[in-house]
N, C-alpha and C. Protein backbone atom coordinates (compact mmCIF):
# COMPACT_ATOMS: atom_id res chain seq x y z
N UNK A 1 32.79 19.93 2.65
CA UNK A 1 32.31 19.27 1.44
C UNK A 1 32.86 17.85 1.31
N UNK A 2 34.22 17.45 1.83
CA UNK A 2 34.49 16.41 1.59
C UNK A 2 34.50 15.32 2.30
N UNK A 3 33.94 16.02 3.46
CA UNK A 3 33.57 15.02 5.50
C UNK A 3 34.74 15.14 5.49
N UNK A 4 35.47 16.09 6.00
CA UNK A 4 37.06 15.73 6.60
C UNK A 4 36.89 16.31 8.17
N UNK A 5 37.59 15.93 9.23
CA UNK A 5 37.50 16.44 10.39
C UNK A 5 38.75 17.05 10.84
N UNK A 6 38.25 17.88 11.28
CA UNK A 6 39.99 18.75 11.85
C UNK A 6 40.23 18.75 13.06
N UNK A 7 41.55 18.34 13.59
CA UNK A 7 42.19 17.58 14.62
C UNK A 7 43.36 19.02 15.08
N UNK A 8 42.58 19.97 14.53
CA UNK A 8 44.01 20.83 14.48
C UNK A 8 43.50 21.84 15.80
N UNK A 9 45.04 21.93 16.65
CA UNK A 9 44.41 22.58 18.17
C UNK A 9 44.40 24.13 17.78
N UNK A 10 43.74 24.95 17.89
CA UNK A 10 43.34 26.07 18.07
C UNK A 10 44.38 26.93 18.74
N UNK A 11 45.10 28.20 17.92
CA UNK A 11 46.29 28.65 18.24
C UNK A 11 45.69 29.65 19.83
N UNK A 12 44.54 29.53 20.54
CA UNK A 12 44.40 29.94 21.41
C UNK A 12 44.00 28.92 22.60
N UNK A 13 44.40 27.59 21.85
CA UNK A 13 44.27 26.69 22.89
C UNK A 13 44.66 26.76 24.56
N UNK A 14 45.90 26.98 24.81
CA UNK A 14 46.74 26.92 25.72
C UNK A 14 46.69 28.60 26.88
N UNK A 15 46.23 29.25 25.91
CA UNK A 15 45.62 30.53 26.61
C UNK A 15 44.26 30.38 27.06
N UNK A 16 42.92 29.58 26.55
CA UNK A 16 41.93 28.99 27.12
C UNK A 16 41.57 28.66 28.29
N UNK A 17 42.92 27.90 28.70
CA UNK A 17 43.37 27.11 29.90
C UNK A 17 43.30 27.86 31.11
N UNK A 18 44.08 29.16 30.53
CA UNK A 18 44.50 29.76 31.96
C UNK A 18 43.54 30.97 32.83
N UNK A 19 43.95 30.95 33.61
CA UNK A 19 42.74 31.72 34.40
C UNK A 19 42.64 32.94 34.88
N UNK A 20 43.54 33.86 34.19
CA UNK A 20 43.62 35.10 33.84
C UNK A 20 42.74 35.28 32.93
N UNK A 21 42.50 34.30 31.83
CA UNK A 21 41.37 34.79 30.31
C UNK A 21 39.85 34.27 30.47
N UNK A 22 39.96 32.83 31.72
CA UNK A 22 38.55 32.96 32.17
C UNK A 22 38.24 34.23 32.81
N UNK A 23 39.02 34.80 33.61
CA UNK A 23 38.30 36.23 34.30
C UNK A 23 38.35 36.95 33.64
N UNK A 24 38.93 37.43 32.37
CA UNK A 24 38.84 38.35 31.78
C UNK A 24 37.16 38.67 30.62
N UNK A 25 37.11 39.93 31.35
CA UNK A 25 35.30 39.74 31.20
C UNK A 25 35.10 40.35 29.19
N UNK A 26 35.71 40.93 28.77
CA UNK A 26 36.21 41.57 28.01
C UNK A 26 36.09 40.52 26.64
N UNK A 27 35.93 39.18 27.04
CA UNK A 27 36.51 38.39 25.63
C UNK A 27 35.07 37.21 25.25
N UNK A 28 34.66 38.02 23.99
CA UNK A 28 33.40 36.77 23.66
C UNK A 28 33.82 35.52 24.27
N UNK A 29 34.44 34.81 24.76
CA UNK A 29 34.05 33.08 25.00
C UNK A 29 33.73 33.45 26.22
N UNK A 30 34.03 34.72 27.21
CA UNK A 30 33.17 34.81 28.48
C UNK A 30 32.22 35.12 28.68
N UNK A 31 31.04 35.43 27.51
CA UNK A 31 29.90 36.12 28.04
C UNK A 31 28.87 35.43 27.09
N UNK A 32 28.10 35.08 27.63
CA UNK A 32 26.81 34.33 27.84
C UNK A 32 26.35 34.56 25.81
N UNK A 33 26.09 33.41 25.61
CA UNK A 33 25.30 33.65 24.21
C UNK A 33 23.84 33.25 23.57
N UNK A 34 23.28 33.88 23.75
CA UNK A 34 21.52 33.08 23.60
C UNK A 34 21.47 32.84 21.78
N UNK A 35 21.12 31.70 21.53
CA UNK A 35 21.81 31.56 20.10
C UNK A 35 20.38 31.67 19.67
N UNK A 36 19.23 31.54 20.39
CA UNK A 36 17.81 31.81 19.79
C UNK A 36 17.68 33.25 19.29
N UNK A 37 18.17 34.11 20.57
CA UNK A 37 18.13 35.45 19.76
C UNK A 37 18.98 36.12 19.31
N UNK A 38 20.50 35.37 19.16
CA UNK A 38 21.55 36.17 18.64
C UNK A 38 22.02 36.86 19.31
N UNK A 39 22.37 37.01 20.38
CA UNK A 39 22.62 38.24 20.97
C UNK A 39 23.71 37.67 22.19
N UNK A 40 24.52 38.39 22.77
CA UNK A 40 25.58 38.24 23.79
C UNK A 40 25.36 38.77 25.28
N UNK A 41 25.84 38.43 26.62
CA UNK A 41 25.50 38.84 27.73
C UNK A 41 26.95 39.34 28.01
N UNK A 42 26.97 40.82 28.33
CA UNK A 42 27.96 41.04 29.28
C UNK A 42 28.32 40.79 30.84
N UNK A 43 28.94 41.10 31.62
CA UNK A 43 29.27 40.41 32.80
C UNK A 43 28.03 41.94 33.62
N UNK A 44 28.06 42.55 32.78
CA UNK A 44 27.15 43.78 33.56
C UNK A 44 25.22 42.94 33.26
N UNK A 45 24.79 42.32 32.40
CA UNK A 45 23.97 41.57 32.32
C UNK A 45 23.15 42.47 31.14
N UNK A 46 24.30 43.44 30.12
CA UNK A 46 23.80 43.79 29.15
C UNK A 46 23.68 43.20 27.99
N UNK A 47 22.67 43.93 27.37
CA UNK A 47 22.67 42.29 25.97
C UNK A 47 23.52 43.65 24.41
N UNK A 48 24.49 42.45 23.76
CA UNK A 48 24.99 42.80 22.97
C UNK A 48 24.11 42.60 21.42
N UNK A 49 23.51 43.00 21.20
CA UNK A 49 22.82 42.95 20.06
C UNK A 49 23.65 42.88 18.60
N UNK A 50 22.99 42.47 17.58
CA UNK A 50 23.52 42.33 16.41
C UNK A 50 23.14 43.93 15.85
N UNK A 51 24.19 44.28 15.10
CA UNK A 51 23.83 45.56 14.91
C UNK A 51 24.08 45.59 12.83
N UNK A 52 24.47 44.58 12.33
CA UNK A 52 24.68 44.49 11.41
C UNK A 52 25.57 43.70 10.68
N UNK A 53 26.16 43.70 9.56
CA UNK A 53 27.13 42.55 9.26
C UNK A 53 27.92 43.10 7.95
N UNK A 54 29.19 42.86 7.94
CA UNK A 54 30.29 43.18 6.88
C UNK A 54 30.83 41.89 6.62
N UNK A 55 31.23 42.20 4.99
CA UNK A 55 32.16 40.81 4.45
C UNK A 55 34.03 41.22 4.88
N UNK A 56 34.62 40.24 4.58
CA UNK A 56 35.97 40.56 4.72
C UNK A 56 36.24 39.38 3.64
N UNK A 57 37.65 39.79 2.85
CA UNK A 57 38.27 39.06 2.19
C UNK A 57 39.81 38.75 2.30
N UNK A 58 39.90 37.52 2.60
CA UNK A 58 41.31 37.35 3.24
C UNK A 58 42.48 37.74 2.13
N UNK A 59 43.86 37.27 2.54
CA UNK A 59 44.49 37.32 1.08
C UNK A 59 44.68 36.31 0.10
N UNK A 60 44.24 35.10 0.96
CA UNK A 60 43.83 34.18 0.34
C UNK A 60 42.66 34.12 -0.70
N UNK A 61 41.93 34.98 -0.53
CA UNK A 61 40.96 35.37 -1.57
C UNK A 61 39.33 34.93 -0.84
N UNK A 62 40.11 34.46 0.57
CA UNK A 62 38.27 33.90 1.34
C UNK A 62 37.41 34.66 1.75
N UNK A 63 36.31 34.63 1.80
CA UNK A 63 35.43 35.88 1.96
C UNK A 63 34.53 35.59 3.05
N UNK A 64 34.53 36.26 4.35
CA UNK A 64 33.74 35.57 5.36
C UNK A 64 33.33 37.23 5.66
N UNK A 65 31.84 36.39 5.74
CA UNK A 65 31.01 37.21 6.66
C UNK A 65 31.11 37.61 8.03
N UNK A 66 30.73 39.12 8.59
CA UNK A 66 31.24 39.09 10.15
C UNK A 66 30.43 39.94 10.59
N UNK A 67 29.56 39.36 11.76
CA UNK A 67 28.39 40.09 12.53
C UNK A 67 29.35 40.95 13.42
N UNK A 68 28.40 42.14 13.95
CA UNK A 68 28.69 42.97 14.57
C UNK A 68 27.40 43.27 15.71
N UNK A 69 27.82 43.29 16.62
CA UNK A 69 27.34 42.85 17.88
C UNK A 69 27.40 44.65 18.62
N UNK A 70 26.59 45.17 19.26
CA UNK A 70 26.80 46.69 19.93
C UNK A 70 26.03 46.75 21.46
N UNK A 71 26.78 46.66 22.27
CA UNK A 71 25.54 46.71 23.56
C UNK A 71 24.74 48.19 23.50
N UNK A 72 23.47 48.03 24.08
CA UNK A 72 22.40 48.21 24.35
C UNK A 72 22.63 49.81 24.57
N UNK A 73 23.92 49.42 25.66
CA UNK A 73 23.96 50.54 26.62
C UNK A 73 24.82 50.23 27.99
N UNK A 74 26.11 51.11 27.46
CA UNK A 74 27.40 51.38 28.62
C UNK A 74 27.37 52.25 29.54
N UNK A 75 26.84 53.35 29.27
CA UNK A 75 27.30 54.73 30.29
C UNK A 75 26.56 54.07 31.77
N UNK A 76 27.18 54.63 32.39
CA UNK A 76 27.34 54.24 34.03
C UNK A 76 27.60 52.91 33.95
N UNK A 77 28.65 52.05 33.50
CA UNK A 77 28.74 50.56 34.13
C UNK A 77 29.86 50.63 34.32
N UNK A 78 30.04 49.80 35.82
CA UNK A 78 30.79 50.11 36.61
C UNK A 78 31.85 48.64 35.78
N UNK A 79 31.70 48.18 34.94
CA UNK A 79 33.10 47.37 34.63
C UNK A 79 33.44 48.09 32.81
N UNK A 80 33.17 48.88 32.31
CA UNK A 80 33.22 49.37 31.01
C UNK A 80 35.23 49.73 30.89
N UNK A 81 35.63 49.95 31.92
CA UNK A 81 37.08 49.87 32.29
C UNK A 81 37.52 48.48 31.22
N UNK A 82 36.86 47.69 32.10
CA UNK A 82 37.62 46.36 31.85
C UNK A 82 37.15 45.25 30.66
N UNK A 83 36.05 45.95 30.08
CA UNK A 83 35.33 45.71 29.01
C UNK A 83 35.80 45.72 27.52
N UNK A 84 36.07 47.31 27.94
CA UNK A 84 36.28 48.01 26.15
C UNK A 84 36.86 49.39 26.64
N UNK A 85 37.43 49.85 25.56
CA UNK A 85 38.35 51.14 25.50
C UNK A 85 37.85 52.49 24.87
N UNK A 86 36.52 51.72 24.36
CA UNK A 86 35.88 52.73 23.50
C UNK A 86 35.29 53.84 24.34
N UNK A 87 34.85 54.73 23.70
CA UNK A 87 34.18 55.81 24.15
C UNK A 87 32.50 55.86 24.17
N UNK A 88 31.94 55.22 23.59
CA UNK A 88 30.75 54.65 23.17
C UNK A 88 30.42 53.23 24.07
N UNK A 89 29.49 52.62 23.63
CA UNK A 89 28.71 51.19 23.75
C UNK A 89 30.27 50.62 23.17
N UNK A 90 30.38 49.16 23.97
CA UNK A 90 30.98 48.53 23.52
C UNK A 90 30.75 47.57 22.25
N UNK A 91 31.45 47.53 20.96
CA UNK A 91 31.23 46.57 19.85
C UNK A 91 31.97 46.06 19.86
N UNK A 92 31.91 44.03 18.91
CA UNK A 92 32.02 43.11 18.90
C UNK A 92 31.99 42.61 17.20
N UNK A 93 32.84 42.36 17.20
CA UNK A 93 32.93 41.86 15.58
C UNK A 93 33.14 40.39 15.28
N UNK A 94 32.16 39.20 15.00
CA UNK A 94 32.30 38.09 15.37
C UNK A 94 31.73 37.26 13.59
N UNK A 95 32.78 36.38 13.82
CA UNK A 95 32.50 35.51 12.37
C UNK A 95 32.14 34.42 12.91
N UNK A 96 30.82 34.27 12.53
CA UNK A 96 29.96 32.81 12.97
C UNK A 96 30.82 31.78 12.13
N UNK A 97 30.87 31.43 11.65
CA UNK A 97 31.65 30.25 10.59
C UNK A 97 32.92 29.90 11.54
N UNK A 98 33.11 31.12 11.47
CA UNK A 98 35.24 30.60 12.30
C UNK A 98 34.84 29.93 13.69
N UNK A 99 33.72 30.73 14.67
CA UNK A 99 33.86 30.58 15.96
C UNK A 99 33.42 28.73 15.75
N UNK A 100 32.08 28.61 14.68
CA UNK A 100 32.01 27.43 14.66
C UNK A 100 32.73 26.09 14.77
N UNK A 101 33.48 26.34 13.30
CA UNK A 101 34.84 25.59 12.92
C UNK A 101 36.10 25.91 14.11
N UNK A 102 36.38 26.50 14.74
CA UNK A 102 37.08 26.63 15.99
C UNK A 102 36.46 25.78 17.01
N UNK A 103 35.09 26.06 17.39
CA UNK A 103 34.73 25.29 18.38
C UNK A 103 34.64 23.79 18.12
N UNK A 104 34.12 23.64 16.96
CA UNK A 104 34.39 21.91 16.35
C UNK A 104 36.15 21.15 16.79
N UNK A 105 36.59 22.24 16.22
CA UNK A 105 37.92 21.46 16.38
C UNK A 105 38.71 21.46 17.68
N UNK A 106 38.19 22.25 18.64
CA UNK A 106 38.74 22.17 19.63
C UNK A 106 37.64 20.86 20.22
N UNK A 107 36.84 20.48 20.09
CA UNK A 107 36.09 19.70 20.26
C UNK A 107 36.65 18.11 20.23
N UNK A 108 37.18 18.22 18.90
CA UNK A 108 37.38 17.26 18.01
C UNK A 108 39.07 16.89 18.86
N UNK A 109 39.91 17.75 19.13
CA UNK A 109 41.15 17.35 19.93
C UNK A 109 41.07 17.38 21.27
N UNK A 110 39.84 16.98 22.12
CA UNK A 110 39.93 16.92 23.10
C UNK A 110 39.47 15.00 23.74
N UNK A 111 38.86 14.57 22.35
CA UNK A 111 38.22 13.18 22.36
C UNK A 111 39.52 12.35 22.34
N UNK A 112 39.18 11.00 22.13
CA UNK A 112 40.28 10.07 22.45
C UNK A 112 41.15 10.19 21.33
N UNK A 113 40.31 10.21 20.21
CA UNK A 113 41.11 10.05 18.94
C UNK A 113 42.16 11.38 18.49
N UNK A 114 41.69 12.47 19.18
CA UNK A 114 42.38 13.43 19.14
C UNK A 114 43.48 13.81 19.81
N UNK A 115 43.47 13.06 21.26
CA UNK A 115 44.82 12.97 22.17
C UNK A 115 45.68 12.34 21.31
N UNK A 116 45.31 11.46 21.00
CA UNK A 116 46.43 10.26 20.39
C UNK A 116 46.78 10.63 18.83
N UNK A 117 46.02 11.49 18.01
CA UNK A 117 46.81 12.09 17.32
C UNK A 117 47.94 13.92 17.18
N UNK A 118 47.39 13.88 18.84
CA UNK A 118 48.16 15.13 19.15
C UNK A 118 49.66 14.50 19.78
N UNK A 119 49.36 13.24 20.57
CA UNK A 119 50.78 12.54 21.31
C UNK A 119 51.96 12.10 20.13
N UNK A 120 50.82 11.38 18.89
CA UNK A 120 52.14 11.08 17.98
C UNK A 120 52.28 11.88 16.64
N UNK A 121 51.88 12.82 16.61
CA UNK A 121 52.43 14.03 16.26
C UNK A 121 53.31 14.44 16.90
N UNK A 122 53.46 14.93 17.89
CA UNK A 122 54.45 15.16 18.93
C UNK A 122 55.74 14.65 19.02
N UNK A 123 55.37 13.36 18.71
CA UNK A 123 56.50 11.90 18.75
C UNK A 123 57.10 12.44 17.62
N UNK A 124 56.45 12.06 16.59
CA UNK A 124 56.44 12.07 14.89
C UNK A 124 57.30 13.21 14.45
N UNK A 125 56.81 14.42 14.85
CA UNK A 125 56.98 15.17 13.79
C UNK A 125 57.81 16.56 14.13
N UNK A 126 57.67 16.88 15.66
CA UNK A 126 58.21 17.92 16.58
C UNK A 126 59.28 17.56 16.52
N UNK A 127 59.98 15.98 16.78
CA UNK A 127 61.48 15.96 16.94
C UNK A 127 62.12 16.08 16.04
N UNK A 128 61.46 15.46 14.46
CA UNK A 128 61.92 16.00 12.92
C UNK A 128 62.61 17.32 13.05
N UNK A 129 61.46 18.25 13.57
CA UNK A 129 61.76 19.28 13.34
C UNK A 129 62.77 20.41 14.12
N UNK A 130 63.00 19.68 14.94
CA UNK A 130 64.25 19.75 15.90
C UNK A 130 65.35 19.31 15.61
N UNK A 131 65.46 18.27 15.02
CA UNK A 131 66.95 17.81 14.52
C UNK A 131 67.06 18.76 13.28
N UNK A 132 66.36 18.67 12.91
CA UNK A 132 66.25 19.67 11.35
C UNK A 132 66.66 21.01 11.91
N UNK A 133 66.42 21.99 12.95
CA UNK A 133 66.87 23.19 13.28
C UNK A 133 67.76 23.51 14.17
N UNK A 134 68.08 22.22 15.08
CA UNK A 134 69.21 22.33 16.09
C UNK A 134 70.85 21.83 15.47
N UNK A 135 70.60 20.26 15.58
CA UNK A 135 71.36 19.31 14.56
C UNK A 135 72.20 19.93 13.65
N UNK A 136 71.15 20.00 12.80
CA UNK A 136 71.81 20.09 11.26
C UNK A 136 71.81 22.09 11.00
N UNK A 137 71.53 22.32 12.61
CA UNK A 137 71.36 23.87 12.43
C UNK A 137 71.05 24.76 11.03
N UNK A 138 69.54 24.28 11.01
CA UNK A 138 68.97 24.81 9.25
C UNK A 138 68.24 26.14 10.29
N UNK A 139 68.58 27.01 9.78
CA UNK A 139 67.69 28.25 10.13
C UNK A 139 66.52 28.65 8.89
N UNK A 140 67.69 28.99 7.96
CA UNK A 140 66.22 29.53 6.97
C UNK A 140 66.82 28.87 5.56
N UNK A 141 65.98 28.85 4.99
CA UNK A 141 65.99 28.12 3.21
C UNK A 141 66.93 29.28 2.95
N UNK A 142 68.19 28.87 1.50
CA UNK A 142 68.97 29.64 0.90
C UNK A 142 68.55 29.74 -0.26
N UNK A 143 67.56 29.06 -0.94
CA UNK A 143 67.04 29.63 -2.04
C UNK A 143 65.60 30.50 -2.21
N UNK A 144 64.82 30.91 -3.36
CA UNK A 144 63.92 31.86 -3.23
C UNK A 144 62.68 31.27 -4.33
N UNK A 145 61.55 31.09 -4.45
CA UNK A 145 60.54 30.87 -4.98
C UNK A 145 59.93 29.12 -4.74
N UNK A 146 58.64 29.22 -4.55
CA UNK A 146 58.43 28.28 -4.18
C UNK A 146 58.87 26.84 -4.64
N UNK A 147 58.39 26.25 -5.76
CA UNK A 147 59.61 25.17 -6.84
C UNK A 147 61.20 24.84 -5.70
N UNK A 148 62.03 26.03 -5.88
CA UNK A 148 63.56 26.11 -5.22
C UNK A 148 63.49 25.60 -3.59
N UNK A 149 62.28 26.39 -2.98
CA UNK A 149 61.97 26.20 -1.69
C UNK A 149 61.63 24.98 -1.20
N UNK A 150 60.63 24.13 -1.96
CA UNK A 150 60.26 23.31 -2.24
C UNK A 150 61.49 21.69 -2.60
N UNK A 151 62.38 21.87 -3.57
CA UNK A 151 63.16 21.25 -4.03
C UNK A 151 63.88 21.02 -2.43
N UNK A 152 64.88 22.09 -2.20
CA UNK A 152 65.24 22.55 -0.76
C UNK A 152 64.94 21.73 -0.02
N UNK A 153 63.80 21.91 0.60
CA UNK A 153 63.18 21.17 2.01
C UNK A 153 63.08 19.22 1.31
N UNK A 154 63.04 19.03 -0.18
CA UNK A 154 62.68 17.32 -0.24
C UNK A 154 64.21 16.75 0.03
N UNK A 155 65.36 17.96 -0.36
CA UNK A 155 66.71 17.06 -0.38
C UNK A 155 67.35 17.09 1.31
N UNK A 156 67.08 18.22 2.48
CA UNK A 156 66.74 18.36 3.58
C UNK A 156 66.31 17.18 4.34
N UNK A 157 65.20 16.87 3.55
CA UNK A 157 64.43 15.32 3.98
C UNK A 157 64.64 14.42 3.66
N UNK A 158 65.22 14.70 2.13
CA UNK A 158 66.24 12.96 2.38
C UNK A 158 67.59 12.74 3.09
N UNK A 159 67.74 13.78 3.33
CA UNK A 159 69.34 13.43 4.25
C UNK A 159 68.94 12.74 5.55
N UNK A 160 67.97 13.84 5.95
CA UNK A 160 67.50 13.27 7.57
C UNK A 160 66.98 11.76 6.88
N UNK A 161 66.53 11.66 6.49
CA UNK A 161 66.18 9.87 6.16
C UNK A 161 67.32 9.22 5.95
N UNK A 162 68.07 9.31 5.14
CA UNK A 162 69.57 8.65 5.06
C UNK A 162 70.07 8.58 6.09
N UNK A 163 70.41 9.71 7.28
CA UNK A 163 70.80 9.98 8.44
C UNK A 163 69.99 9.13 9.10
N UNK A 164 68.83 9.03 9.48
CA UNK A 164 67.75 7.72 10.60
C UNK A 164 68.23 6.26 9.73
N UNK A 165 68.18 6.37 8.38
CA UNK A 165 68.28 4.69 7.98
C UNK A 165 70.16 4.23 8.63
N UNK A 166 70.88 5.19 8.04
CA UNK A 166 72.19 4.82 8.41
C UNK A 166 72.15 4.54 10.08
N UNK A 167 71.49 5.22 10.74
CA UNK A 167 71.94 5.05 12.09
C UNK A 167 71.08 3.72 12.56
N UNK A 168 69.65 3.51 12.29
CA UNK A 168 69.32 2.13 12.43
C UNK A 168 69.74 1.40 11.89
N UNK A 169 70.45 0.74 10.67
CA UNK A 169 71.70 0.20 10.26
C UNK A 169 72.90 -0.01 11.08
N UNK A 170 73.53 0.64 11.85
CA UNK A 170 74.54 0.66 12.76
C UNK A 170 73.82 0.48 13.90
N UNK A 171 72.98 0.87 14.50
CA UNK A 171 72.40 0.06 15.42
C UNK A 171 71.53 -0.97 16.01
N UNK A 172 71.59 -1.82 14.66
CA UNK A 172 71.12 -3.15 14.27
C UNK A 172 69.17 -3.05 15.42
N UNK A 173 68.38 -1.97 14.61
CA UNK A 173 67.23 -1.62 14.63
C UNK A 173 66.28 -1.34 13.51
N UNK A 174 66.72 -2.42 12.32
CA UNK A 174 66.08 -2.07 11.24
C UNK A 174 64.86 -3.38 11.28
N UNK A 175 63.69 -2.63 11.16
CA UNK A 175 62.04 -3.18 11.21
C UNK A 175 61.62 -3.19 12.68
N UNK A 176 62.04 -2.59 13.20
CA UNK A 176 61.62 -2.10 14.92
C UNK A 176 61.44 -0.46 14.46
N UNK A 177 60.51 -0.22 15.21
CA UNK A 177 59.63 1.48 15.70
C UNK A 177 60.74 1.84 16.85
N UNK A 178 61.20 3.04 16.25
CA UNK A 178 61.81 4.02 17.35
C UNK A 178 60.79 4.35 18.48
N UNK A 179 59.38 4.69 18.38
CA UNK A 179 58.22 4.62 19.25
C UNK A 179 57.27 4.14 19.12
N UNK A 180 56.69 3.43 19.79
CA UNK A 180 55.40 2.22 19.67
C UNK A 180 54.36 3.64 19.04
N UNK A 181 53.76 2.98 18.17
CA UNK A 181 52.40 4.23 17.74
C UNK A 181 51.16 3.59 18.80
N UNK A 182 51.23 4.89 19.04
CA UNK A 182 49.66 4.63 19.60
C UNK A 182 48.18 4.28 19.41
N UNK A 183 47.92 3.94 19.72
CA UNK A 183 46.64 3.24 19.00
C UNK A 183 45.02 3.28 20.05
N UNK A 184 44.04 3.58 19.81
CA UNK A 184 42.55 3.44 20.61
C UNK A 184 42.34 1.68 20.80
């Protein structure tokens, strides 16, 4: 609603990659999708049909719709091993919206603008969070409700700021970038 784009990598990014999960025949992003008729290809060259659709409501209170997909027909296929566990036709429970918004955004961090806000993030914000848990060895918040939690983590963050200003101060680096930002 508001044109925002999401730059955010997909917590199955890095498993994508590898080539144990391309062969693995078993996982919707491997099998063929005809988006005219809705329907899915198994590696046996069966078609997974839509068989119906349920809502789900998160605890967040979001409510997404989720097709359900049933092949045709399993008995005698010689990869149903490596397919599904079921005893039946194999089913598929798939939320068009998520796979969408997943595929967008993995989309979206693979372009230029998306490297370069994945590199200085990286720069930015990973090492924060490292000095913050190694350093200053913070494991977990000592207080309880959000407000306290909250309060917590801003005085946390001003130390580490006091801590970076004092030390560029003593190391006569004040209005110089600890790392050049990157830029297109």
């Amino acid at each position: 609603e508001k044109q925002q784009q999401s730059y955010i990598k997909p917590q199955t990014y890095k498993i994508w990659k590898k080539k144990s999960f391309k062969k693995d025949i078993s996982k919707r992003e491997n099998m063929k999708y005809d988006e005219d008729k809705d329907e899915y290809t198994c590696h046996n060259g069966k078609q997974l049909k839509m068989s119906g659709t349920t809502h789900r409501k998160s605890a967040t209170g979001y409510r997404s719709e989720i097709s359900i997909y049933e092949c045709e027909d399993c008995s005698n296929c010689p990869y149903k091993s490596k397919c599904t566990k079921a005893q039946g036709n194999r089913k598929m429970q798939v939320s068009k919206t998520f796979v969408k918004k997943r595929q967008k955004s993995y989309e979206n961090i693979l372009t230029e603008k998306g490297i370069l806000l994945r590199v200085n993030r990286s720069i930015q914000v990973e090492g924060a969070f490292g000095v913050l848990k190694s350093d200053y060895n913070f494991k977990r918040f000592l207080t309880r409700g959000r407000t306290s939690v909250k309060t917590e983590f801003m005085l946390l963050c001003f130390g580490y700021n006091i801590n970076k200003l004092h030390s560029k101060i003593q190391n006569d680096r004040c209005g110089k970038e600890l790392h050049e930002i990157k830029a297109c």
